[in-house]
N, C-alpha and C. Protein backbone atom coordinates (compact mmCIF):
# COMPACT_ATOMS: atom_id res chain seq x y z
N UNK A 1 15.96 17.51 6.44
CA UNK A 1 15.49 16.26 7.05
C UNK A 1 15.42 15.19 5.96
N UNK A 2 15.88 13.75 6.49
CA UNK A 2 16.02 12.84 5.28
C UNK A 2 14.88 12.53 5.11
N UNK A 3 13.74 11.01 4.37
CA UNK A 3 13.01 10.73 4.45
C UNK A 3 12.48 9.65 5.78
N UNK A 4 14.00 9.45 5.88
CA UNK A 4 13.91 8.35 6.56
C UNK A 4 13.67 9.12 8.71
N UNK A 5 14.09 10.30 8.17
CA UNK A 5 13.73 11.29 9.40
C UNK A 5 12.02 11.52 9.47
N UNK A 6 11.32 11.84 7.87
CA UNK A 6 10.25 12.14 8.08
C UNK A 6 9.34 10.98 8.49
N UNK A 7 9.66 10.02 8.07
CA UNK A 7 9.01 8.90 8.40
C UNK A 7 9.15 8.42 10.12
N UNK A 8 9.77 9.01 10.85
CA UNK A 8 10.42 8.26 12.11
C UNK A 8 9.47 9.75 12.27
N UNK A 9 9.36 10.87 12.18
CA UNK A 9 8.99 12.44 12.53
C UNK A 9 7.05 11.69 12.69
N UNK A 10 6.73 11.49 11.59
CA UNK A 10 5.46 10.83 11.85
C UNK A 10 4.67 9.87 12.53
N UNK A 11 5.92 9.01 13.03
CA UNK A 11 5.27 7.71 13.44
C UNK A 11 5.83 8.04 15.31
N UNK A 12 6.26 9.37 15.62
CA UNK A 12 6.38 9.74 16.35
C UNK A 12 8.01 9.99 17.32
N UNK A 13 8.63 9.74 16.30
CA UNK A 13 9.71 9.88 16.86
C UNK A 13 10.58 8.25 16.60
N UNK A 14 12.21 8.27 16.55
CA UNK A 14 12.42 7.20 16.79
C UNK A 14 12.54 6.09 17.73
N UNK A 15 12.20 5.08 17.77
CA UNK A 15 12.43 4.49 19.08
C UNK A 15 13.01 2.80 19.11
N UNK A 16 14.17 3.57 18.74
CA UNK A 16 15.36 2.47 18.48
C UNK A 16 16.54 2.42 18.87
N UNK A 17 17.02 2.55 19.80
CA UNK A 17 18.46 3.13 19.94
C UNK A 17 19.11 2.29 21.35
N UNK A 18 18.14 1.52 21.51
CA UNK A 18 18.94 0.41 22.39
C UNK A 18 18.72 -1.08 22.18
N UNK A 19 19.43 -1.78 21.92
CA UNK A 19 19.85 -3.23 21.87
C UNK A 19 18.10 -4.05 22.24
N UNK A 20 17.76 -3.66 22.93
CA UNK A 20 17.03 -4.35 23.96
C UNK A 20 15.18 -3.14 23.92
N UNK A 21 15.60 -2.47 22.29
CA UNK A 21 14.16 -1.86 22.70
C UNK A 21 12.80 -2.42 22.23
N UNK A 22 11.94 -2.33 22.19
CA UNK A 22 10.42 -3.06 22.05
C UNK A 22 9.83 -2.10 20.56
N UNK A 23 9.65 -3.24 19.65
CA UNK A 23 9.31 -2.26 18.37
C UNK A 23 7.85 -1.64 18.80
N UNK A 24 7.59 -0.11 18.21
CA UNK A 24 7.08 0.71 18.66
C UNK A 24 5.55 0.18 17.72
N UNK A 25 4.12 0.49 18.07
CA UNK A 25 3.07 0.14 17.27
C UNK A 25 3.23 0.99 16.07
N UNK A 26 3.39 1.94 16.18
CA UNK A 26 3.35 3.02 15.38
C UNK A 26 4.59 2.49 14.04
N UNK A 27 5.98 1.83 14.68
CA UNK A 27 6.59 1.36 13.58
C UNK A 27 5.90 0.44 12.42
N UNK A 28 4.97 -1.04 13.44
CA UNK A 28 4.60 -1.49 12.73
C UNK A 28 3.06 -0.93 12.29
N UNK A 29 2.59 -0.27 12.39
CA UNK A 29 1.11 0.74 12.16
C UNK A 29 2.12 0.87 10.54
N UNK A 30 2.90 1.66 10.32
CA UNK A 30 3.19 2.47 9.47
C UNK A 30 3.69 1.54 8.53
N UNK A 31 4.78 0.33 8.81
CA UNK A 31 5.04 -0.33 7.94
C UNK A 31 3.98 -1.42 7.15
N UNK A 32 2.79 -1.55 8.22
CA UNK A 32 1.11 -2.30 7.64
C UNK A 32 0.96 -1.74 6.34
N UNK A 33 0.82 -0.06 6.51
CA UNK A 33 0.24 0.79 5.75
C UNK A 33 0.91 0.78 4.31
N UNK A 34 2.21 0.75 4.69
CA UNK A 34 3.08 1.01 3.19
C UNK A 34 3.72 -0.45 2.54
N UNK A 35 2.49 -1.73 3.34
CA UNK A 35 3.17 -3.17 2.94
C UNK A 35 1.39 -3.00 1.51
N UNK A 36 0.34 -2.48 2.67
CA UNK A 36 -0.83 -2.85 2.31
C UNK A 36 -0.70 -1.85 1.01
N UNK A 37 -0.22 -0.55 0.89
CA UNK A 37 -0.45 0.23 -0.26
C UNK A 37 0.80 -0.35 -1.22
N UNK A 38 1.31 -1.21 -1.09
CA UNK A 38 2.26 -1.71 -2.30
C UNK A 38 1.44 -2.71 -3.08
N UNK A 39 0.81 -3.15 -2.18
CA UNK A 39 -0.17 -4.87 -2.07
C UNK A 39 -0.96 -3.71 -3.43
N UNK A 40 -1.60 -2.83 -3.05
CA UNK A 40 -3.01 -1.76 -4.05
C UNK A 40 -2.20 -1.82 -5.17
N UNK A 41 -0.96 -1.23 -5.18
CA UNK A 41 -0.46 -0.63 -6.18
C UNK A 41 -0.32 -1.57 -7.44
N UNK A 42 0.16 -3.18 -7.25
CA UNK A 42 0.47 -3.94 -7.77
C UNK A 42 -0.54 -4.94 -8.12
N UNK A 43 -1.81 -4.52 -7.87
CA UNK A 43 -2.94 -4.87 -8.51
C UNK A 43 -4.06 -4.20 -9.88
N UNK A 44 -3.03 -3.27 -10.09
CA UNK A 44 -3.60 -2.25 -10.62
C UNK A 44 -3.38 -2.64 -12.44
N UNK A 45 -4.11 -2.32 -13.18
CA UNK A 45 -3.61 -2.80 -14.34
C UNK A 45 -3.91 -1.46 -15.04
N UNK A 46 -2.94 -1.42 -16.24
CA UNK A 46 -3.34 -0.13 -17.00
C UNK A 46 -4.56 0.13 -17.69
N UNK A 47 -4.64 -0.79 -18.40
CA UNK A 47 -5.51 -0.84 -19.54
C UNK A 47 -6.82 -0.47 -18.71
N UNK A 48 -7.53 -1.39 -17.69
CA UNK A 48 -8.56 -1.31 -16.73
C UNK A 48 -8.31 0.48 -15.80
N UNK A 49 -7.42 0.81 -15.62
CA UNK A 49 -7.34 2.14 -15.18
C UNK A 49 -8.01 3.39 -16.06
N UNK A 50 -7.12 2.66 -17.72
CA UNK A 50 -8.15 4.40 -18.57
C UNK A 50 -8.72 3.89 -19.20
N UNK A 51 -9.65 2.70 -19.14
CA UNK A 51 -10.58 2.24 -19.77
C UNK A 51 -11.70 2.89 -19.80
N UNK A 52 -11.47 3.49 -21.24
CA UNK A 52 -12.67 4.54 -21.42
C UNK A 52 -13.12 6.16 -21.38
N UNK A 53 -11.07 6.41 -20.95
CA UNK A 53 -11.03 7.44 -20.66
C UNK A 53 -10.75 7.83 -21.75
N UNK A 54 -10.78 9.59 -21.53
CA UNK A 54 -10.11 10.08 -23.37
C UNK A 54 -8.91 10.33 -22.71
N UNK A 55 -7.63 11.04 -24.08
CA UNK A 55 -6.44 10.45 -23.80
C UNK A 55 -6.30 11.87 -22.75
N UNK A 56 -6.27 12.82 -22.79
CA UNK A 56 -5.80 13.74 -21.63
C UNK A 56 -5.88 12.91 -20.58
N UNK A 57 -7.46 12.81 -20.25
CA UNK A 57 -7.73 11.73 -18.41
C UNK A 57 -6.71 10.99 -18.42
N UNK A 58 -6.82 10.05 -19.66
CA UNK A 58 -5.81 8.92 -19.23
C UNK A 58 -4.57 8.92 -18.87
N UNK A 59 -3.66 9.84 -19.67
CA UNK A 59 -2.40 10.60 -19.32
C UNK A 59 -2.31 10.91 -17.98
N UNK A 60 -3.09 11.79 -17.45
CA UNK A 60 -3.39 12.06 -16.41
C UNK A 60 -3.20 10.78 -15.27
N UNK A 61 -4.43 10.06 -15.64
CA UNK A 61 -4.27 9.12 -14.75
C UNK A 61 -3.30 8.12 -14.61
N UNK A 62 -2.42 7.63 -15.41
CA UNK A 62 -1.15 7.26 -15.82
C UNK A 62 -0.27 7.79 -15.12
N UNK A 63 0.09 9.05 -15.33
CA UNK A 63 0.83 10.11 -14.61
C UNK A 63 0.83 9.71 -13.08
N UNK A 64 -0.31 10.24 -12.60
CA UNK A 64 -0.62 9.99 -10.99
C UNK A 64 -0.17 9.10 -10.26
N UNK A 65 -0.35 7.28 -11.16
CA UNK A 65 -0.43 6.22 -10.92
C UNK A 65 1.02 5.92 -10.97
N UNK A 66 1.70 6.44 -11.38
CA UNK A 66 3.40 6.40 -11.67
C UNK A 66 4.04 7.11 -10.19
N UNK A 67 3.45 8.69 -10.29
CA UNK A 67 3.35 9.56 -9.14
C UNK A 67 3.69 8.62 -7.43
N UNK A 68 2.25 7.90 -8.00
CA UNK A 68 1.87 6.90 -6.83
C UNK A 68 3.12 6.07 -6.66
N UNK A 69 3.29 5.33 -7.38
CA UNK A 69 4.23 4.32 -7.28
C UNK A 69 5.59 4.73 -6.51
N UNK A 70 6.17 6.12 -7.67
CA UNK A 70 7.55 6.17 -7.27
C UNK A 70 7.22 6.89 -5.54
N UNK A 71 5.96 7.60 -4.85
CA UNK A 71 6.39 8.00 -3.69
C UNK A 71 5.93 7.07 -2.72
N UNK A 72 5.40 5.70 -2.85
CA UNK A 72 5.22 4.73 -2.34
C UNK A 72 6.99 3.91 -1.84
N UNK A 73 7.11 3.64 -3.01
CA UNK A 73 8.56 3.30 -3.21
C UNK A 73 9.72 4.10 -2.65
N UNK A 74 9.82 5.57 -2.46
CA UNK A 74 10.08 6.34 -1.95
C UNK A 74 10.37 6.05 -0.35
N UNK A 75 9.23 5.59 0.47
CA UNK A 75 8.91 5.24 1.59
C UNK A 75 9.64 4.26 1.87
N UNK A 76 9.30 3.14 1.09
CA UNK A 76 10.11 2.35 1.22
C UNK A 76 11.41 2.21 1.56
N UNK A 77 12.32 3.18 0.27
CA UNK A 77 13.51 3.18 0.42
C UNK A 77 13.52 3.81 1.85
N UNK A 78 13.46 4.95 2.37
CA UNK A 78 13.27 5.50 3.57
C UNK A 78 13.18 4.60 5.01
N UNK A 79 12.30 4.25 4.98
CA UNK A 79 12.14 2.73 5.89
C UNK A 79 13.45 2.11 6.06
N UNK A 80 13.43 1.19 4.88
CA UNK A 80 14.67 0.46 4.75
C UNK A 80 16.28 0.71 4.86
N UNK A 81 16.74 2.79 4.94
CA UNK A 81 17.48 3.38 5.06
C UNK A 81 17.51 3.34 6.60
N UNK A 82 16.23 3.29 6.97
CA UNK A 82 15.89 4.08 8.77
C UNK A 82 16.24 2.30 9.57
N UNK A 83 16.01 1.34 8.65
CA UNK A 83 16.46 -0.03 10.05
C UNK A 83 17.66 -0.34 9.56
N UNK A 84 18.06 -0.15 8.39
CA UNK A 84 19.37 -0.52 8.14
C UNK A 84 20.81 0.01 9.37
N UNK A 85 20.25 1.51 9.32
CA UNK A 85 20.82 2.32 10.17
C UNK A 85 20.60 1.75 11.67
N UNK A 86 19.62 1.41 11.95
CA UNK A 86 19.09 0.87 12.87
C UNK A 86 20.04 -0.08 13.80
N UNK A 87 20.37 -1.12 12.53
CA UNK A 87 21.00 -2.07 13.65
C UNK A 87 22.33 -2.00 13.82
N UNK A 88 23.23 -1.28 13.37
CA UNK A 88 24.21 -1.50 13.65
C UNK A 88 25.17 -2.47 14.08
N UNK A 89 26.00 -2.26 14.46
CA UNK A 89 27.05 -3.58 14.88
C UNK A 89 26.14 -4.68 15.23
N UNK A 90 26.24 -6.00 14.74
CA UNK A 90 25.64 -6.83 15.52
C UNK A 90 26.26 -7.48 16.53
N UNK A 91 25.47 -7.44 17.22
CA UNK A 91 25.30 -8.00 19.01
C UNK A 91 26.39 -9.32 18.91
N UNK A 92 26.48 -10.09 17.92
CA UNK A 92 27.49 -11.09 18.45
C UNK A 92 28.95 -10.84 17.89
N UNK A 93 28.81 -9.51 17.43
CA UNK A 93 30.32 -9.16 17.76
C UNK A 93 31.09 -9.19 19.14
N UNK A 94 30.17 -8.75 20.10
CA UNK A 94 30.27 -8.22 21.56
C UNK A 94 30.79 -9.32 22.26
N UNK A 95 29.67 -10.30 21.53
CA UNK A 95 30.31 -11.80 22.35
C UNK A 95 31.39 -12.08 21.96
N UNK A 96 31.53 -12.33 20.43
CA UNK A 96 32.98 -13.29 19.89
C UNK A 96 33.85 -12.18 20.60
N UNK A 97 33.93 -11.17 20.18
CA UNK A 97 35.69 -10.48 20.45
C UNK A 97 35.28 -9.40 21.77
N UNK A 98 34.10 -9.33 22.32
CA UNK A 98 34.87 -8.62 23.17
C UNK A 98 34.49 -9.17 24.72
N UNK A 99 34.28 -10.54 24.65
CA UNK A 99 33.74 -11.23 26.06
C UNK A 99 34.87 -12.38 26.11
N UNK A 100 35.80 -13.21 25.33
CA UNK A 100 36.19 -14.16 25.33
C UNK A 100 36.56 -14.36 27.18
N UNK A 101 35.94 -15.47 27.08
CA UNK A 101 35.98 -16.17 28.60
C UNK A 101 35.57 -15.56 29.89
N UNK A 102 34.70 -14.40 29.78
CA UNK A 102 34.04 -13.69 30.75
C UNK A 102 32.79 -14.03 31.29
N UNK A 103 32.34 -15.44 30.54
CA UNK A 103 31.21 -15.91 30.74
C UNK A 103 30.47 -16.37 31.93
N UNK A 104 31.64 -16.26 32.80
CA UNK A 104 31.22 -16.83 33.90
C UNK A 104 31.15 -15.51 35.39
N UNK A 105 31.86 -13.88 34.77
CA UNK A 105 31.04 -13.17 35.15
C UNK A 105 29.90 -12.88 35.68
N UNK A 106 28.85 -12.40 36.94
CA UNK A 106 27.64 -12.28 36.87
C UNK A 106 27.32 -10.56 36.09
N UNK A 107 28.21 -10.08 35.76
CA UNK A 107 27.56 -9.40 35.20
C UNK A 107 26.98 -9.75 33.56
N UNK A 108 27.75 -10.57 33.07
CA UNK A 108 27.65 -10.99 31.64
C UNK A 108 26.22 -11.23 30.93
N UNK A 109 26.03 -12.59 32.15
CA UNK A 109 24.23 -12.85 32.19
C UNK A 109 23.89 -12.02 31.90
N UNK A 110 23.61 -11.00 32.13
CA UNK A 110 22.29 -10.05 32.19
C UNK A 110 23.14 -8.93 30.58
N UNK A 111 23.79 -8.61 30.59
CA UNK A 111 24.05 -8.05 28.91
C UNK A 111 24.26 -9.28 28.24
N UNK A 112 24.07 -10.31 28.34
CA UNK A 112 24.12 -11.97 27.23
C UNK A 112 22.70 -11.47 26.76
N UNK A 113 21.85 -11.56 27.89
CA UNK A 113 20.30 -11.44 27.82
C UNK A 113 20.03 -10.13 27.39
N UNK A 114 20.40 -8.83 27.27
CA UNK A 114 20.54 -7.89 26.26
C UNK A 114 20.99 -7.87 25.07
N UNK A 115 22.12 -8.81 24.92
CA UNK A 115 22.49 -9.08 24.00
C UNK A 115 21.55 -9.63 22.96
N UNK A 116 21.01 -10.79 23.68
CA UNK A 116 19.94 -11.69 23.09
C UNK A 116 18.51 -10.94 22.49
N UNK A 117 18.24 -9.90 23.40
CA UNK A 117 17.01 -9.01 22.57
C UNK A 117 17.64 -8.45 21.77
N UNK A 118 19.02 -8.00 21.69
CA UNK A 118 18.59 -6.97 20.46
C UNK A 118 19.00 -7.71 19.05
N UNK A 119 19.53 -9.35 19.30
CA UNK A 119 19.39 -10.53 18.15
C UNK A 119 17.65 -10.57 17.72
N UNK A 120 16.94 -10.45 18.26
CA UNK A 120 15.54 -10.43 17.98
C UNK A 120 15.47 -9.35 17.58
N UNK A 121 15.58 -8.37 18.34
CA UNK A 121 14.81 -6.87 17.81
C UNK A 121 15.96 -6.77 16.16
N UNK A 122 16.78 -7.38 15.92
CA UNK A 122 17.40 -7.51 14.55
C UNK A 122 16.43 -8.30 13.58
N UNK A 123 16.53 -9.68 14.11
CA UNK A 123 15.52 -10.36 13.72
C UNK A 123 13.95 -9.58 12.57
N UNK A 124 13.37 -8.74 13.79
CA UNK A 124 12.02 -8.59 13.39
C UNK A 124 12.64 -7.56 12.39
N UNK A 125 13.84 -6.67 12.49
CA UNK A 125 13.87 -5.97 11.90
C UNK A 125 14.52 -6.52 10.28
N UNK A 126 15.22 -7.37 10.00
CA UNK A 126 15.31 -7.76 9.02
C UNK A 126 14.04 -8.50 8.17
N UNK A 127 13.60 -9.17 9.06
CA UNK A 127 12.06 -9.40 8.46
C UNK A 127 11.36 -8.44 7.86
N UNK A 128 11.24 -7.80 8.15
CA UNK A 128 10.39 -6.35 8.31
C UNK A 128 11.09 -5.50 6.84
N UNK A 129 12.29 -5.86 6.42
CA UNK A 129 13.04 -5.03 5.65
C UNK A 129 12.40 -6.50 4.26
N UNK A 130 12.72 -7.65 4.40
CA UNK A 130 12.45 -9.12 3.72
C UNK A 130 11.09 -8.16 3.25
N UNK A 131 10.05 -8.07 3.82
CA UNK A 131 8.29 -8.17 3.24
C UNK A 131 8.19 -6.57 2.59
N UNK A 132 9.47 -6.06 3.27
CA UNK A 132 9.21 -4.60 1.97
C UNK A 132 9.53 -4.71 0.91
N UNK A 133 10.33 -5.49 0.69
CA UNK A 133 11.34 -6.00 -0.74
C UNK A 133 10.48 -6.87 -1.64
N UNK A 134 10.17 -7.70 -0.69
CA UNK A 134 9.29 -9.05 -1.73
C UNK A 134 8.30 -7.88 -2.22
N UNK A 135 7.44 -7.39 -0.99
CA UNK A 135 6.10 -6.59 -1.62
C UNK A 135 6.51 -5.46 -2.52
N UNK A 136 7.74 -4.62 -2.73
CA UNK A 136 8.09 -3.81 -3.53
C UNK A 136 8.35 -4.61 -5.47
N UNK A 137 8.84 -5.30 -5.23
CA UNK A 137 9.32 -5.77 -6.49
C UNK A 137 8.63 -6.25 -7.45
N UNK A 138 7.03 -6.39 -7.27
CA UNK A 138 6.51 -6.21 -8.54
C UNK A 138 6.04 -4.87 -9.12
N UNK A 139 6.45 -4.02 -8.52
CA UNK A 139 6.07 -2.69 -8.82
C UNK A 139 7.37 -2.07 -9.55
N UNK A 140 8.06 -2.60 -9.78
CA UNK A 140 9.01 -2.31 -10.68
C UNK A 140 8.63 -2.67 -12.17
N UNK A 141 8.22 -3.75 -12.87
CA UNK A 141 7.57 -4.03 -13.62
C UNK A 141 6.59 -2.97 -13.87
N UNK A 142 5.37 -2.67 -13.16
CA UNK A 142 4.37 -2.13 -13.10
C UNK A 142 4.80 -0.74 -13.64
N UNK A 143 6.55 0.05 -12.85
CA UNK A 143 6.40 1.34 -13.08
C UNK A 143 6.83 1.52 -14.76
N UNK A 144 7.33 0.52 -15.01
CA UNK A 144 7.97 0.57 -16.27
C UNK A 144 7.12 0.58 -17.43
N UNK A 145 6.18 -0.10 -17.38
CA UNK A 145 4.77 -0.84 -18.01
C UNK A 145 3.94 0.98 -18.01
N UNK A 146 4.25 1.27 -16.71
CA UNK A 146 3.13 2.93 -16.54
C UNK A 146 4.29 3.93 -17.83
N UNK A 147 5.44 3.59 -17.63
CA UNK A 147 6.15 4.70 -18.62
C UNK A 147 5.90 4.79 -19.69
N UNK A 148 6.18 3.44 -19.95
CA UNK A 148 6.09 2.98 -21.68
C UNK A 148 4.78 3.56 -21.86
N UNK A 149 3.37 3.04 -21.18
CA UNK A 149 2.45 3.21 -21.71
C UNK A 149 2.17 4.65 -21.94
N UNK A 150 2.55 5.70 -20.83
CA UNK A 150 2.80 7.24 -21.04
C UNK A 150 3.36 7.89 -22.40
N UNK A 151 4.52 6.85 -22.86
CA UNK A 151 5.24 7.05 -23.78
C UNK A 151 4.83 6.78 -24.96
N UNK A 152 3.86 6.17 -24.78
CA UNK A 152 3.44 5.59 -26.09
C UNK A 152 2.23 6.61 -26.29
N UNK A 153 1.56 7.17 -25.59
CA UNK A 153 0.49 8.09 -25.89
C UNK A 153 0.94 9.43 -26.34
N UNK A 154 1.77 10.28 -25.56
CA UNK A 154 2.65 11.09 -26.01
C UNK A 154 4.32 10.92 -26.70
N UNK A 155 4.20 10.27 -28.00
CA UNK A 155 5.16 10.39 -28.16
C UNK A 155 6.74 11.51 -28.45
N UNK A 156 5.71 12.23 -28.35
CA UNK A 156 6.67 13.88 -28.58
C UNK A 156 7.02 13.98 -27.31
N UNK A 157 7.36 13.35 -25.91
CA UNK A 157 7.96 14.23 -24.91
C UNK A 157 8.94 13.82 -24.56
N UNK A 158 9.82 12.88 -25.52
CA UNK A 158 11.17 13.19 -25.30
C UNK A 158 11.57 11.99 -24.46
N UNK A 159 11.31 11.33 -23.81
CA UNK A 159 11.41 10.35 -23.02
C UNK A 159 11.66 8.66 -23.59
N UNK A 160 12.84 8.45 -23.08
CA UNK A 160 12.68 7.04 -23.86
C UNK A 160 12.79 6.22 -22.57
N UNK A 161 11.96 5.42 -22.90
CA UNK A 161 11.30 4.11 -21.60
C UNK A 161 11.92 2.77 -22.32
């Protein structure tokens, strides 16, 4: 199972697979959760983390806080794998090449207007992909900042940051 399975496995299943479907609470429940724990993560400063600790704790807590990051980020990618997949062809392909001059069809209306939700349900979903990105990207800094500082306490483990 990918991540992007476990994440859809948790939030109850997927529920995406038509043009015209209604984003699920649980999608956005889950994406709150992993906007708000990026928001934590990237407030975090080192120095104030093992302030005061001796160096094992601190290592330790360093460690964790890295831990944290990359399976936060993790999610992310996952997410962002799971709507990418998501939208597939976009909807005004359908129109340009495969409606030319059918417009006046009555059946058209009503898949135009399918058409038209799943331009929205794209919509929210690119948005939605926009505020994982912005909110991810200072935590790149952050994880690098957690290495070095790892690296710099143990310098015997081999690791160059």
């Amino acid at each position: 199972m990918t991540g992007a399975d476990d994440m859809a496995a948790e939030r109850g299943g997927p529920n995406r697979g038509t043009p015209d479907r209604v984003t699920s609470v649980n999608d956005h429940d889950a994406d709150a959760d992993v906007l708000s724990r990026l928001g934590e993560l990237a407030l975090v400063q080192i120095d104030t983390l093992v302030a005061g600790a001796p160096g094992p704790v601190a290592a330790a807590l360093v460690s964790a806080y890295i831990d944290d990051i990359r399976h936060t980020l993790g999610l992310v990618e996952a997410r962002l794998c799971e709507l990418t997949a998501e939208a597939g062809p976009s909807p005004l392909t359908a129109v340009l090449r495969h409606m030319p001059g059918t417009h006046a069809l009555p059946d058209v209306v009503e898949r135009l207007d399918v058409l038209g939700r799943g331009m929205r349900a794209r919509a929210r979903d690119f948005r939605t992909q926009a505020r994982l990105c912005e909110a991810s990207a200072p935590l790149f800094s952050r994880l690098i900042a957690a290495e070095r500082y790892l690296a710099q306490m143990n310098p015997m483990n081999g690791t160059n940051v």
